[in-house]
Protein backbone atom coordinates (compact mmCIF):
# COMPACT_ATOMS: atom_id res chain seq x y z
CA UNK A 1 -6.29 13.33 -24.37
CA UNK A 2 -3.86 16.15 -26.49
CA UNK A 3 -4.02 18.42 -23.34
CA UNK A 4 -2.92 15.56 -21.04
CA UNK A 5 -0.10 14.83 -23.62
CA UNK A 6 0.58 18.50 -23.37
CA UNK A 7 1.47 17.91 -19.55
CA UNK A 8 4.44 15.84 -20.00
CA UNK A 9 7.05 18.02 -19.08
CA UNK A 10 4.83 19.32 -16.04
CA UNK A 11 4.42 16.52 -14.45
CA UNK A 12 8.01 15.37 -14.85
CA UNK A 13 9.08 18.71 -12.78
CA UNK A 14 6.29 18.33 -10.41
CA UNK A 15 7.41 14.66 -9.79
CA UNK A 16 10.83 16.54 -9.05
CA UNK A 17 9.49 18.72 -6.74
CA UNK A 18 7.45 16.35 -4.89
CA UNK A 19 10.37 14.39 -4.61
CA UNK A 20 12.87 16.90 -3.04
CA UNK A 21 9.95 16.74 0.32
CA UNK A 22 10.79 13.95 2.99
CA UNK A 23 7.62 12.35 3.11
CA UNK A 24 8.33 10.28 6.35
CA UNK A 25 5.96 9.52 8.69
CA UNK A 26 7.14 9.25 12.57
CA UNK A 27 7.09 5.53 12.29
CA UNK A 28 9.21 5.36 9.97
CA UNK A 29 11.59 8.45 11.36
CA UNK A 30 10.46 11.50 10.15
CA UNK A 31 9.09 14.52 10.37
CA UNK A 32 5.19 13.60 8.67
CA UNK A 33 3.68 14.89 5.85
CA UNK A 34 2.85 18.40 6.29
CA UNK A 35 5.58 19.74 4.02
CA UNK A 36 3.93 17.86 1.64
CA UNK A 37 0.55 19.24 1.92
CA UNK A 38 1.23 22.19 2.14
CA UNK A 39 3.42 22.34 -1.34
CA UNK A 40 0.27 20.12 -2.90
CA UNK A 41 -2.29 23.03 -1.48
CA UNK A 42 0.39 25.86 -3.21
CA UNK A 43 0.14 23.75 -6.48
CA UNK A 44 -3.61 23.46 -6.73
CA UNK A 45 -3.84 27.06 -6.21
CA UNK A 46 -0.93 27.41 -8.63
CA UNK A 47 -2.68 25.78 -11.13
CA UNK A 48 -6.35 26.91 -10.58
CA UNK A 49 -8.01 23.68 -9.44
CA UNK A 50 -10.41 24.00 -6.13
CA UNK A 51 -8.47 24.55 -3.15
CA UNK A 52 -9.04 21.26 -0.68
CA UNK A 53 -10.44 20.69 2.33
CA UNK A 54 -8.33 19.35 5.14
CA UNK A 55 -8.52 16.84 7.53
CA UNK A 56 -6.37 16.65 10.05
CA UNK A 57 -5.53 13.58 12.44
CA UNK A 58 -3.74 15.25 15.46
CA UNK A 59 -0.48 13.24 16.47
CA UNK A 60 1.47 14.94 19.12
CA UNK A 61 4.77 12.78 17.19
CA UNK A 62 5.64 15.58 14.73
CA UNK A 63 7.01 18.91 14.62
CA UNK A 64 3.34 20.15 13.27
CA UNK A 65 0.65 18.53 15.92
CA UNK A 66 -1.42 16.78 12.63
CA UNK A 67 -1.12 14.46 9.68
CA UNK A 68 -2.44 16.25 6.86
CA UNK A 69 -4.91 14.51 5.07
CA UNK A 70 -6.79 16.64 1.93
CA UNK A 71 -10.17 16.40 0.05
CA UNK A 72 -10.28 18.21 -2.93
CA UNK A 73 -13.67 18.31 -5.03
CA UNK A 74 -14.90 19.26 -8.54
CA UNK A 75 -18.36 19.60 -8.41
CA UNK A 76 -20.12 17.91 -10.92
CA UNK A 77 -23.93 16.53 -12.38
CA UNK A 78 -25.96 13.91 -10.57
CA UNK A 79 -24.38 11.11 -11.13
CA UNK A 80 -22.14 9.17 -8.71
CA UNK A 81 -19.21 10.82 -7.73
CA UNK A 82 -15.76 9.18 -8.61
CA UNK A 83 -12.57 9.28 -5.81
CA UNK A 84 -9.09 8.84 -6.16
CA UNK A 85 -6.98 8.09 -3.30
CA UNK A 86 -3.41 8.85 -3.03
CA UNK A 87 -0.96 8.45 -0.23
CA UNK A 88 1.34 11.57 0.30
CA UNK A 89 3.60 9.30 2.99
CA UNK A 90 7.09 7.42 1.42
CA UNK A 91 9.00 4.74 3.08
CA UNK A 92 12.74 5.19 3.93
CA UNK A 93 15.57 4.98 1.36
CA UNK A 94 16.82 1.86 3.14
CA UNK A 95 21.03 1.32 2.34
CA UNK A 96 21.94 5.09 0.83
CA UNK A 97 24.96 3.05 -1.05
CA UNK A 98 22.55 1.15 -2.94
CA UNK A 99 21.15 3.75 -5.12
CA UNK A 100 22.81 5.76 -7.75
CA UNK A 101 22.46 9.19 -6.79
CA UNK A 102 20.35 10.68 -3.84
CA UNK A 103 16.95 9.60 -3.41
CA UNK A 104 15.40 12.80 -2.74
CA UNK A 105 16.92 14.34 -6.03
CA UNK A 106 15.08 12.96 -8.65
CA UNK A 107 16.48 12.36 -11.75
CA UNK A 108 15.81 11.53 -15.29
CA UNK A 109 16.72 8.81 -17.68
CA UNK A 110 15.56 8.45 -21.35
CA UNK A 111 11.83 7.20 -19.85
CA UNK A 112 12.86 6.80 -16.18
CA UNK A 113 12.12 9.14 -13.08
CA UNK A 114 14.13 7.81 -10.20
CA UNK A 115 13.84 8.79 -7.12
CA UNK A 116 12.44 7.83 -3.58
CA UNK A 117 8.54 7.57 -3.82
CA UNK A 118 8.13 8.65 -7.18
CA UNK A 119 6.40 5.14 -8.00
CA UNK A 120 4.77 5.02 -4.21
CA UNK A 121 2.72 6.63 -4.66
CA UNK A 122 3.67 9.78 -6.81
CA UNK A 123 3.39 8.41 -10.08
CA UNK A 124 -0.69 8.00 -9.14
CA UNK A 125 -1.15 11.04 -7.55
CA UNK A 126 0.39 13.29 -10.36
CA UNK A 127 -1.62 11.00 -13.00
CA UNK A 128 -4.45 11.34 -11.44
CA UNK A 129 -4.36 15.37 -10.14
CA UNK A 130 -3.27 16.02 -14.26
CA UNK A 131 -6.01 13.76 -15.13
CA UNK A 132 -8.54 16.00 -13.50
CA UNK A 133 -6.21 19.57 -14.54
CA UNK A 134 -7.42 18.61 -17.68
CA UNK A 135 -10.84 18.28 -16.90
CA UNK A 136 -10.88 21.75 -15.68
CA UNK A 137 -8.76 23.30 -18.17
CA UNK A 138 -11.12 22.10 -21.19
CA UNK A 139 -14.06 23.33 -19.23
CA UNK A 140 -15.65 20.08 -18.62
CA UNK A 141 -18.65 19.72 -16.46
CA UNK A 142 -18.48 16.21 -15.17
CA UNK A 143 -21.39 13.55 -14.93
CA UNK A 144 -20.99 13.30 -11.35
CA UNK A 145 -18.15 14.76 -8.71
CA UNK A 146 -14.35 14.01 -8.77
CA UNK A 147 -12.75 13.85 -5.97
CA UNK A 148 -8.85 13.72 -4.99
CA UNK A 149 -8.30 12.37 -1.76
CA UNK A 150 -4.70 12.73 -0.63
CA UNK A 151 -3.71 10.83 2.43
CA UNK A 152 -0.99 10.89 4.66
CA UNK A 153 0.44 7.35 7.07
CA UNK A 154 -0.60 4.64 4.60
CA UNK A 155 3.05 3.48 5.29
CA UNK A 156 2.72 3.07 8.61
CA UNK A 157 -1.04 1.17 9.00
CA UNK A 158 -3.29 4.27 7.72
CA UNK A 159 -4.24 5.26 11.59
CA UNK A 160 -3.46 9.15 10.98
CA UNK A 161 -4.79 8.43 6.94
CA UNK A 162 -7.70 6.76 5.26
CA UNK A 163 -9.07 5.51 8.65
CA UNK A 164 -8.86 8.69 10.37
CA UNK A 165 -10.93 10.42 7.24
CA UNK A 166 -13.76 8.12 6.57
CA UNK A 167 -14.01 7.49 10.46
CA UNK A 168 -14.76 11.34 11.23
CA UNK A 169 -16.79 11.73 7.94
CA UNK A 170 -18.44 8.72 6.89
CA UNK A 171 -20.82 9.99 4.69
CA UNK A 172 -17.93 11.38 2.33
CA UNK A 173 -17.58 8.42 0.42
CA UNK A 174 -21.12 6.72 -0.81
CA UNK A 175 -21.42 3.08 -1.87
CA UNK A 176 -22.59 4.44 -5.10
CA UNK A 177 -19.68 6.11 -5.34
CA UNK A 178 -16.82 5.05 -7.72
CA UNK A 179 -13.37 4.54 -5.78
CA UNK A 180 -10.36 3.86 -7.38
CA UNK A 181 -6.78 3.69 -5.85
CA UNK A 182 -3.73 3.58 -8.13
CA UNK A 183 -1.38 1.55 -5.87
CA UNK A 184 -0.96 -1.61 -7.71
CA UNK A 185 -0.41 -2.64 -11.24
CA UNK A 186 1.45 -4.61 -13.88
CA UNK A 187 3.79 -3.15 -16.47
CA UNK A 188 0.70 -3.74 -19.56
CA UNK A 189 -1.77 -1.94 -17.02
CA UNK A 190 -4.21 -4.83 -17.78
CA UNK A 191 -4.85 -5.90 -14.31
CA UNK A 192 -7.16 -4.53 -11.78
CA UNK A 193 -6.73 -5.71 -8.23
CA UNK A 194 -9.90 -6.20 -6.76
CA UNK A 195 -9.48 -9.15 -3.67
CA UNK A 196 -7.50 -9.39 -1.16
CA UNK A 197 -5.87 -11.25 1.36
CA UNK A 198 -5.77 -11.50 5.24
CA UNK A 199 -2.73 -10.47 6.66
CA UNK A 200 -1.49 -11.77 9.75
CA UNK A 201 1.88 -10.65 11.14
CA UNK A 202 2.96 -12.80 14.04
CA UNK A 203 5.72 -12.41 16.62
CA UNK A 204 7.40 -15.67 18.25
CA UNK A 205 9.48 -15.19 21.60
CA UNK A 206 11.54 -17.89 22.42
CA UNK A 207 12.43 -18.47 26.11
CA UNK A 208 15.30 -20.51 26.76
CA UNK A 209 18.19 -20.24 29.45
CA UNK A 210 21.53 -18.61 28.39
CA UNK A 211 24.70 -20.59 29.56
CA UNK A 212 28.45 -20.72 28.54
CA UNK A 213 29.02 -22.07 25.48
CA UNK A 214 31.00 -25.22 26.72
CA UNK A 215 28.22 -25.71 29.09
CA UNK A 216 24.90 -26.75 26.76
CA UNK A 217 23.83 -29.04 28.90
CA UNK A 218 23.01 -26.85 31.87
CA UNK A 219 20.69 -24.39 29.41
CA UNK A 220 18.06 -24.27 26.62
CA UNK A 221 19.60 -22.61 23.49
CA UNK A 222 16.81 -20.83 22.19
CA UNK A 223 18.78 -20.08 19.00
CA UNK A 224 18.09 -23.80 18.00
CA UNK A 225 14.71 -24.37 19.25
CA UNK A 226 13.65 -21.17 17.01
CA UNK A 227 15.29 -22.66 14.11
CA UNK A 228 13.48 -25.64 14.37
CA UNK A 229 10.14 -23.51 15.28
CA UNK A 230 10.43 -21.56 12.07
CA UNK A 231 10.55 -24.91 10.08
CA UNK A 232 7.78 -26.72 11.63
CA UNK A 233 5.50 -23.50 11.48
CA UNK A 234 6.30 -23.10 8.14
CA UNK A 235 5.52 -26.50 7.29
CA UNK A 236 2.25 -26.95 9.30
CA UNK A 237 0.82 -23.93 7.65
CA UNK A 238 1.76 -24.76 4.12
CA UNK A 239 0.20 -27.88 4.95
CA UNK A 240 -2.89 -26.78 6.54
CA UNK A 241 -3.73 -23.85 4.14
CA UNK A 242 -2.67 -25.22 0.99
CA UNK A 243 -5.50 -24.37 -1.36
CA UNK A 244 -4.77 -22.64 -4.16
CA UNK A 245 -7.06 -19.57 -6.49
CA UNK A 246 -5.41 -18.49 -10.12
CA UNK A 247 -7.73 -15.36 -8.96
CA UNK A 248 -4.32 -14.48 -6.88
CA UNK A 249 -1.39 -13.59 -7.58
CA UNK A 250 0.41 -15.60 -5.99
CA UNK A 251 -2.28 -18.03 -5.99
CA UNK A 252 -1.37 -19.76 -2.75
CA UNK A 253 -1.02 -18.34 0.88
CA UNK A 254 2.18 -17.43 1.71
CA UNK A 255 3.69 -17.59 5.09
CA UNK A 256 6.88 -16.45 5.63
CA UNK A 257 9.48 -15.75 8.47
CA UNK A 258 10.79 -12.22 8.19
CA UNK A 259 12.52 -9.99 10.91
CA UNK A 260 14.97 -11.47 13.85
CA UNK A 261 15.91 -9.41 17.04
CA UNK A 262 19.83 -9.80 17.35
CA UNK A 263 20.57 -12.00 20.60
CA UNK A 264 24.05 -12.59 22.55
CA UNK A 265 26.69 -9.68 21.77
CA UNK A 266 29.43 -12.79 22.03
CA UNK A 267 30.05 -15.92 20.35
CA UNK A 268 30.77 -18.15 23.14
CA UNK A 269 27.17 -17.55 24.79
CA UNK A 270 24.20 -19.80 24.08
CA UNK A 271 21.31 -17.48 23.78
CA UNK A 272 18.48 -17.67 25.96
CA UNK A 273 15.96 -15.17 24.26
CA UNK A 274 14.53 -15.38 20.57
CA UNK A 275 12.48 -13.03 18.69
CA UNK A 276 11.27 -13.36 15.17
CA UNK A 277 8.11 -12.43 13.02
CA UNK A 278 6.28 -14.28 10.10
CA UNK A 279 4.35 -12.23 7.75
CA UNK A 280 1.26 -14.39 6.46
CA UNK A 281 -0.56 -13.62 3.35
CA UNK A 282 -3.74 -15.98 3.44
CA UNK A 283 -6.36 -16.57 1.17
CA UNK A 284 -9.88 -15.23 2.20
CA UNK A 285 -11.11 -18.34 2.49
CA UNK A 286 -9.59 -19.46 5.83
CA UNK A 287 -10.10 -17.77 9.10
CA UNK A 288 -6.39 -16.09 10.31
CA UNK A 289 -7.87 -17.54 14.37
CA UNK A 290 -7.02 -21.29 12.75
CA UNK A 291 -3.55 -19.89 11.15
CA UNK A 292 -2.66 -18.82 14.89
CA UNK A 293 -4.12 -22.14 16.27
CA UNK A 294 -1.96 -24.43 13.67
CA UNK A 295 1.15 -22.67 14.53
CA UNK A 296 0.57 -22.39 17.90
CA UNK A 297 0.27 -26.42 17.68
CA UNK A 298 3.82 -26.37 15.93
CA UNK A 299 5.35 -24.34 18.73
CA UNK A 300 4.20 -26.72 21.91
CA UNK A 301 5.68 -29.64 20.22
CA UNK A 302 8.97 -27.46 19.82
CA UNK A 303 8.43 -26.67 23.21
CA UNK A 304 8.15 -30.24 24.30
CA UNK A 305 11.30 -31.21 22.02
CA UNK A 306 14.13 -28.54 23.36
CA UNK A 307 12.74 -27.68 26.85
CA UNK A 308 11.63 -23.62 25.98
CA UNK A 309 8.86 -22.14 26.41
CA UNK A 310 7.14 -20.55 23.28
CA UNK A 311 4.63 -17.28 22.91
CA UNK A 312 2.96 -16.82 19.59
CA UNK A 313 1.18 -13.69 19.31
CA UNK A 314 -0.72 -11.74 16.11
CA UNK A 315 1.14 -8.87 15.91
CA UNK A 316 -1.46 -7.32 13.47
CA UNK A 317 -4.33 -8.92 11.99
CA UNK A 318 -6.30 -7.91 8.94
CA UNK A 319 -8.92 -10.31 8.02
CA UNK A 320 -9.59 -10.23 3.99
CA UNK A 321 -12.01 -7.33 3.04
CA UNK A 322 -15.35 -8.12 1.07
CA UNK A 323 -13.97 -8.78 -2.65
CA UNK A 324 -15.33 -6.14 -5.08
CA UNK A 325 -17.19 -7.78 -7.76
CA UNK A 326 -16.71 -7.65 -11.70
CA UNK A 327 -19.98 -6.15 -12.43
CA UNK A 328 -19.65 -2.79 -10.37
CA UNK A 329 -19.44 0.56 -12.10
CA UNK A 330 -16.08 1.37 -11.31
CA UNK A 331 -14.27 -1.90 -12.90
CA UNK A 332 -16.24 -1.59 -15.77
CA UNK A 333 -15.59 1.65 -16.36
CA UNK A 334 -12.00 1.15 -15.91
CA UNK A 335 -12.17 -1.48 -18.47
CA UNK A 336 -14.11 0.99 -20.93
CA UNK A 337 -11.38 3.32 -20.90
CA UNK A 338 -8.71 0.13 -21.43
CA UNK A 339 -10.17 -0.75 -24.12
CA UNK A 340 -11.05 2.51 -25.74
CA UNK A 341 -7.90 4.03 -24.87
CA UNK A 342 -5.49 1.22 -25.20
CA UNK A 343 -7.45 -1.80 -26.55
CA UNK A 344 -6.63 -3.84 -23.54
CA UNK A 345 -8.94 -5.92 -22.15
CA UNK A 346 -8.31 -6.05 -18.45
CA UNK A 347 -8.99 -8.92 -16.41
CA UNK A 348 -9.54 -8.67 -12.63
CA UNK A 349 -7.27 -10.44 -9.84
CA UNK A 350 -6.29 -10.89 -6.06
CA UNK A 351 -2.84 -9.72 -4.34
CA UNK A 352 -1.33 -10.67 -1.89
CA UNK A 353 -0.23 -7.03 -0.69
CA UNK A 354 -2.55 -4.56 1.34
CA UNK A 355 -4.13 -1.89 0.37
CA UNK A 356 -6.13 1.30 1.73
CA UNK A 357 -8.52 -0.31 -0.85
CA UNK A 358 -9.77 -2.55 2.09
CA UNK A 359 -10.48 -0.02 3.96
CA UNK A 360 -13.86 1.39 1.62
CA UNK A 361 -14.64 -2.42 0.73
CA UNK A 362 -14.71 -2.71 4.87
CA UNK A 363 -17.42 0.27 4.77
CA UNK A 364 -19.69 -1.47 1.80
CA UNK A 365 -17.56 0.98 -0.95
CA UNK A 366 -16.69 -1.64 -3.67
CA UNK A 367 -13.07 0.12 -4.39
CA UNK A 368 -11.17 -1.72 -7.76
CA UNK A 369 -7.01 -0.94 -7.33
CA UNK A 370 -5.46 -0.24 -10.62
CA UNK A 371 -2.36 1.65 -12.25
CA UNK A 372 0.09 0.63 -14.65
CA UNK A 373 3.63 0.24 -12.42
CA UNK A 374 7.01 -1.26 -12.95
CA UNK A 375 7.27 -2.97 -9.54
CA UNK A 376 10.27 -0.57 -8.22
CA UNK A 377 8.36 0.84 -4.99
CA UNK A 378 10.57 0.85 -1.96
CA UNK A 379 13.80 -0.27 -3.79
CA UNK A 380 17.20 0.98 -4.25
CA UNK A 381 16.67 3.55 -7.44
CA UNK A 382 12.96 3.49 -7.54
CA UNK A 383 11.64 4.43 -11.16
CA UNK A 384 8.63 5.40 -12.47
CA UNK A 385 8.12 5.74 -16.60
CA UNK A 386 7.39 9.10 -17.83
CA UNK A 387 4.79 6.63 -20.82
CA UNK A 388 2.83 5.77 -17.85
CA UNK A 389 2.25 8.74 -15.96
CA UNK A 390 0.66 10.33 -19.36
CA UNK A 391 -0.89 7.55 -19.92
CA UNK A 392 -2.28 7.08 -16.70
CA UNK A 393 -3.59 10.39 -16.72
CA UNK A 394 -5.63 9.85 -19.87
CA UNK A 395 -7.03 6.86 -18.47
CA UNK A 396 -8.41 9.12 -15.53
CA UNK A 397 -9.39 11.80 -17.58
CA UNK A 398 -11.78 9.30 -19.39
CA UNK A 399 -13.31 7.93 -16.19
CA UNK A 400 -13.76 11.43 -14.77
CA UNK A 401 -15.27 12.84 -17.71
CA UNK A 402 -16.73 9.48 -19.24
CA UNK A 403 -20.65 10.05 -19.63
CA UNK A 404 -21.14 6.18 -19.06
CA UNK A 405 -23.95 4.23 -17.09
CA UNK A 406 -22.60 4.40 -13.37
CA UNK A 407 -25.76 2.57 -11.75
């Protein structure tokens, strides 16, 4: 715990440097990750850690032919191993007048690192790669191996990431195994995420017929019959799904309309097209078919009412993962080390959000989510706290090196 504490300055410089790399995907406009990798593979050899194994996902999209994705692994005793996984990607820095200085120059703040990504995900990846420095650096064989696994395109739907790496080697990651991703948390660091929801994203075209705007009569605005639409969806899924678990947070399914395609260039033109998405969050309990089938219901009686014709598509569907259960090795580990290290005793909840999490509980892995995080990822001036990176790092120090029961 004193040599992580040692690493404070480090890590706030290697935040820095981490920061000053676009980490943009192609989705999202940029260039991918490799810059990124390859700085992380420098560092590891900078610092004397094994150098990592690489997996690439080939995508013609960027400059390099491959999204970097890396393994890196301490060997260790018999027991089951224990993985980290960190995303290397960022998100944009949306409206450049909204932050204080420039995203990609990270600055500090009494407590505060701000800068794009340093939160998502940085503040997990440099907890947890000082975490297991410190391992190495005391001279620490652990119980079983630690792995890092550093991921690119978890922005962008994990295609070129997680589900590129455990689809070409699925016998990487055992369901012994202990998987933890720090991608969620709560400013006390007393939750750890361990259910999620489904996630439907559906798109809505509205067909009308454009006219003259002193001519309504001889059209079909579909302006108005999609502002209805969004209302009666809205209302016949809240209505339909309207259970509730305090396991979540939020506790209820969400359903919400989100992005809108511009229309008619001109004012005096009654619009004839419509496009807009909702982004539902639904509790595991119902199937996302019967979400499509309720609002599908709302739309024909829209269509029936204004004289369009409606298509309701799933955009994306991700039905809710197997829930990891209380009793498994990893959460209760993870709760040791609260305790011991912090005396907090965690308790265990649902989000709403997804994770790559899903993607090991998909594959029988029972993965627990947990960091300790302010809430500032993808926002104007996001911050992480120097406190919680060192602290962080203890926490993973403990579970690395813990000699605990992991059956």
């Amino acid at each position: 715990m004193a040599r992580v504490e040692g690493y404070r300055d480090e890590m706030v410089e290697f935040q820095r440097r981490l920061t000053a790399i676009p980490g943009l995907g192609p989705d999202n406009g940029g260039e991918g990750e490799e810059r990124r990798a390859e700085f992380l593979e420098a560092y590891l050899r900078e610092v004397g850690l094994p150098a990592p194994r690489r997996v690439d996902a080939p995508d013609p999209r960027v400059p390099a032919g491959r999204r970097p994705n890396l393994v890196l692994r301490m060997p260790g005793g018999d027991a089951p191993a224990v993985w980290v996984l960190c995303h290397i990607d960022t998100v944009p820095p949306g409206d450049l007048g909204a932050w204080s200085g420039d995203p990609l120059e990270m600055r500090v703040e009494g407590d505060r690192l701000i800068g794009r990504g340093v939160e998502d995900n940085q503040q997990g990846l440099t907890a947890s790669l000082f975490g297991l420095r410190a391992l190495h650096e005391e001279g620490l064989r652990p119980p079983g191996d630690v792995g890092l696994l550093l991921v690119a395109d978890e922005e962008s739907g994990n295609r070129y990431g997680v589900d590129f790496l455990l689809g070409s080697e699925p016998e990487l990651v055992k369901p012994s195994d202990l998987v933890l991703v720090p991608d969620f948390g709560l400013p006390e660091g007393d939750a750890i995420e361990t259910a999620e929801k489904g996630i439907l994203l559906m798109r809505v075209d509205v067909h009308g017929r454009q006219v003259h705007g002193s001519m309504p009569h001889l059209g079909a605005n579909a302006h108005r019959a999609a502002a209805h639409l969004v209302v009666r969806v809205d209302e016949a899924l809240r209505g339909a799904f309207a259970a509730s678990d305090l396991s979540f947070d939020p506790p209820a399914s969400t359903f919400e309309p989100t992005k809108r395609l511009a229309n008619v260039l001109n004012i005096n033109t009654i619009p004839g097209e419509e496009r807009f998405w909702f982004d539902c969050r639904v509790l595991p309990r119902y199937p996302l078919e019967d979400v499509l089938r309720v609002a599908r219901d709302a739309a024909a009686g829209v269509e029936a009412d204004f004289g369009v014709r409606v298509e309701l598509e799933s955009e994306a569907s991700f039905p809710a993962p197997p829930a990891t259960p209380d009793h498994v090795p990893v959460v209760r580990l993870l709760r040791d080390a609260l305790r011991e290290l912090r005396g907090v005793e965690a308790r265990t909840i649902g989000i709403g959000g997804g994770t790559v999490a899903a993607a090991f509980r998909a594959r029988g892995v029972p993965a627990a989510v947990w960091s300790t995080m302010e809430d500032s990822a993808h926002q104007p001036d996001e911050y992480a706290l120097i406190s919680n990176l060192v602290a962080d790092a203890q926490i993973f120090a403990y579970l690395f090196a813990a000699p605990t029961d992991r059956s």
